[in-house]
C-alpha atoms as a PDB file:
ATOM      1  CA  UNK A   1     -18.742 -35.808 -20.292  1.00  0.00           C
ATOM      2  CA  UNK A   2     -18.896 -39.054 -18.807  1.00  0.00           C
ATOM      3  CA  UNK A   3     -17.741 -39.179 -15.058  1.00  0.00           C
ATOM      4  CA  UNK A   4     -17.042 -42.483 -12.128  1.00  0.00           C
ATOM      5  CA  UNK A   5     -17.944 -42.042  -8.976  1.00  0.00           C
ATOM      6  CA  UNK A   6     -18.341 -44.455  -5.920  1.00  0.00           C
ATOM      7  CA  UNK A   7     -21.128 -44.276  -3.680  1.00  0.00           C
ATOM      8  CA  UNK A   8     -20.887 -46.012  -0.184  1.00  0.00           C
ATOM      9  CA  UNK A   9     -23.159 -48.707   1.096  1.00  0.00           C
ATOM     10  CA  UNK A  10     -24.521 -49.828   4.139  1.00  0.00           C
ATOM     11  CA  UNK A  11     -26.447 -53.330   5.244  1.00  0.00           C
ATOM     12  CA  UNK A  12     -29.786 -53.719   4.068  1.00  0.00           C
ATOM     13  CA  UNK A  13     -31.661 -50.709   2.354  1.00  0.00           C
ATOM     14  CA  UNK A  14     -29.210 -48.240   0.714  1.00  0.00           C
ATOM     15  CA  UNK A  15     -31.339 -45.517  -0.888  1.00  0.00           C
ATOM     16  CA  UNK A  16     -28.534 -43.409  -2.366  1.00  0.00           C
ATOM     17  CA  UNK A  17     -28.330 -40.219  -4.771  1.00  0.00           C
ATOM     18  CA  UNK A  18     -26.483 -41.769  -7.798  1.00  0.00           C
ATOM     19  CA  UNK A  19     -26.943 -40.420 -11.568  1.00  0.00           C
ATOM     20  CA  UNK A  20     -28.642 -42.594 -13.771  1.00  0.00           C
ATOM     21  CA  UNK A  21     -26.019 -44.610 -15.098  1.00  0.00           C
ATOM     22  CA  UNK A  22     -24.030 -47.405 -15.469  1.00  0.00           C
ATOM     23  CA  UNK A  23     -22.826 -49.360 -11.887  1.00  0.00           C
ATOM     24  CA  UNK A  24     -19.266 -50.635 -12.760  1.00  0.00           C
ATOM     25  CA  UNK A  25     -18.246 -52.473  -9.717  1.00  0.00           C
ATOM     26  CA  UNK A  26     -19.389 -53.236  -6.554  1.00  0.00           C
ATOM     27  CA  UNK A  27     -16.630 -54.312  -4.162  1.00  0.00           C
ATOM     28  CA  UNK A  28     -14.874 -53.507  -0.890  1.00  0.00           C
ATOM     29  CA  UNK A  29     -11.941 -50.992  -0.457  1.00  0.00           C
ATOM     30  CA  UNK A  30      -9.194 -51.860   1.837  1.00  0.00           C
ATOM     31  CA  UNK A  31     -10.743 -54.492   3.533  1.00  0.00           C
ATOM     32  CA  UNK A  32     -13.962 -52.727   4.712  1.00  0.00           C
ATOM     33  CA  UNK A  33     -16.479 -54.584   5.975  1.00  0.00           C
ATOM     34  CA  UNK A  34     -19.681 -53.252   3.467  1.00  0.00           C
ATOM     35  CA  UNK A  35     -19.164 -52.786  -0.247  1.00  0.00           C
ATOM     36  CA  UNK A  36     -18.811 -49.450  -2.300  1.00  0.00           C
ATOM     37  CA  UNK A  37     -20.319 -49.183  -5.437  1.00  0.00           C
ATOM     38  CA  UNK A  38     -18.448 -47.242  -8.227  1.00  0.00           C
ATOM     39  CA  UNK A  39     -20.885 -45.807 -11.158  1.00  0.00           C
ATOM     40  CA  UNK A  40     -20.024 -44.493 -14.341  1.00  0.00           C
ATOM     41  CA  UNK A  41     -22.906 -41.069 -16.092  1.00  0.00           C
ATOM     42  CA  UNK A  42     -22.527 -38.274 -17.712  1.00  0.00           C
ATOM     43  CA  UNK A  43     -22.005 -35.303 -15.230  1.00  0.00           C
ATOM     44  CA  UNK A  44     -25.287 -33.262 -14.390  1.00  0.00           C
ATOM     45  CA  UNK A  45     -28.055 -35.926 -14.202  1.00  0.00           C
ATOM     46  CA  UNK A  46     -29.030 -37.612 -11.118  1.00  0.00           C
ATOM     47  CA  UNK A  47     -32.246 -39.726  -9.956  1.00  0.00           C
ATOM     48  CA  UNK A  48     -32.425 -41.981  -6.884  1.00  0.00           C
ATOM     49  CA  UNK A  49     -31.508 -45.395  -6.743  1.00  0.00           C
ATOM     50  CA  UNK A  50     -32.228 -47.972  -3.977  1.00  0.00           C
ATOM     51  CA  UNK A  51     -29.535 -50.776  -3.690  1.00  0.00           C
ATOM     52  CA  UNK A  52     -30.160 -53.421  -1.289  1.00  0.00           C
ATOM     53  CA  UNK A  53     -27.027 -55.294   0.857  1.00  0.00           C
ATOM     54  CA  UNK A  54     -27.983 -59.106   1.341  1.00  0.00           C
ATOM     55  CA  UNK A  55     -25.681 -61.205   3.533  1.00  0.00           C
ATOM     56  CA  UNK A  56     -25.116 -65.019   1.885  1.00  0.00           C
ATOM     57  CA  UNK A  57     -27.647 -67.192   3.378  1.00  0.00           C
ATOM     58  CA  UNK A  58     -30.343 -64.091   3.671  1.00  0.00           C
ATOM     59  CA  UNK A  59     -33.654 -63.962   1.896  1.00  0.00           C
ATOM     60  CA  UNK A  60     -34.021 -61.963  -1.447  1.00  0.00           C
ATOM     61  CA  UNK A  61     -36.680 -59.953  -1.821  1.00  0.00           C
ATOM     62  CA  UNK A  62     -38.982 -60.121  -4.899  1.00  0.00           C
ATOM     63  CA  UNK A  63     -38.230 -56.948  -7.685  1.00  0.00           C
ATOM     64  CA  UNK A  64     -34.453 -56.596  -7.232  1.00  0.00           C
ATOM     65  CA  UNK A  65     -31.731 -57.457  -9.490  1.00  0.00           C
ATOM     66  CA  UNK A  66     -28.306 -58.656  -8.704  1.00  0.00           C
ATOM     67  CA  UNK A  67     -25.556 -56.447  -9.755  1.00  0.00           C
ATOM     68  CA  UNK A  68     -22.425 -57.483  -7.459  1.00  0.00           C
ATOM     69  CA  UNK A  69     -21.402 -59.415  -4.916  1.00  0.00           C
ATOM     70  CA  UNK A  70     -17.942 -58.462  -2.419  1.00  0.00           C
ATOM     71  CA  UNK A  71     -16.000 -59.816  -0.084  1.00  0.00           C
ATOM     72  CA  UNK A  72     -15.545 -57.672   2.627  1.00  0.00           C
ATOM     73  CA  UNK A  73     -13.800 -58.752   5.876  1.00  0.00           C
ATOM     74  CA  UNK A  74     -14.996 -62.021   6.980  1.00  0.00           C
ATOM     75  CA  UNK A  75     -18.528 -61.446   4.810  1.00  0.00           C
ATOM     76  CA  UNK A  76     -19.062 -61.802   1.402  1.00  0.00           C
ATOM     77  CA  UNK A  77     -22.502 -59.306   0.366  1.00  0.00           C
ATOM     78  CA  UNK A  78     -24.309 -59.043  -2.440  1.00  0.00           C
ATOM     79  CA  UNK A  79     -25.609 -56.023  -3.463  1.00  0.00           C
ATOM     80  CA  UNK A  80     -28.942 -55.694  -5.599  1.00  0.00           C
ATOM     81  CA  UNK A  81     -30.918 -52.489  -7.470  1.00  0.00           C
ATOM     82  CA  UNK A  82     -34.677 -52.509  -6.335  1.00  0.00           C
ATOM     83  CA  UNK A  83     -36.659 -51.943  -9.615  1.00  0.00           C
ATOM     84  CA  UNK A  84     -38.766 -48.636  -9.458  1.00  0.00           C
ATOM     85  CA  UNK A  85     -42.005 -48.762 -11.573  1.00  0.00           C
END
């Protein structure tokens, strides 16, 4: 059975517990100021994911891929997935 949860975010690293799976959106719930990240799987499997919160005008590290960007408050981030070898 497929399930959607959201997973909360903070700046910078973000290492969170999130099934393998499917990130649907990425944006900011009334008007916080650092984005959530909703994710669809099917219920019972679960790996580690790092996301990583870049402010506009920050650099972007080398191995991540971009997967959402929200305004939130005054800021607009932009969140990326950190590719695990």
């Amino acid at each position: 059975m497929k399930v959607i949860h959201k997973f909360k975010t903070d700046r910078g690293l973000s290492r969170i517990l999130v099934p393998e799976g499917e990130i649907l959106l990425v944006g900011s719930q009334n008007n916080e100021s650092l984005p959530t990240a909703w994710v669809a799987y099917e219920a019972g499997t679960e790996v580690s994911k790092e996301l990583l919160i870049v402010g506009t005008g920050w650099e972007v590290p080398e191995g991540v891929v971009h997967i959402g960007s929200a305004v939130c408050g005054d800021f607009v981030w932009h969140v990326y997935e950190r590719l695990l070898h």
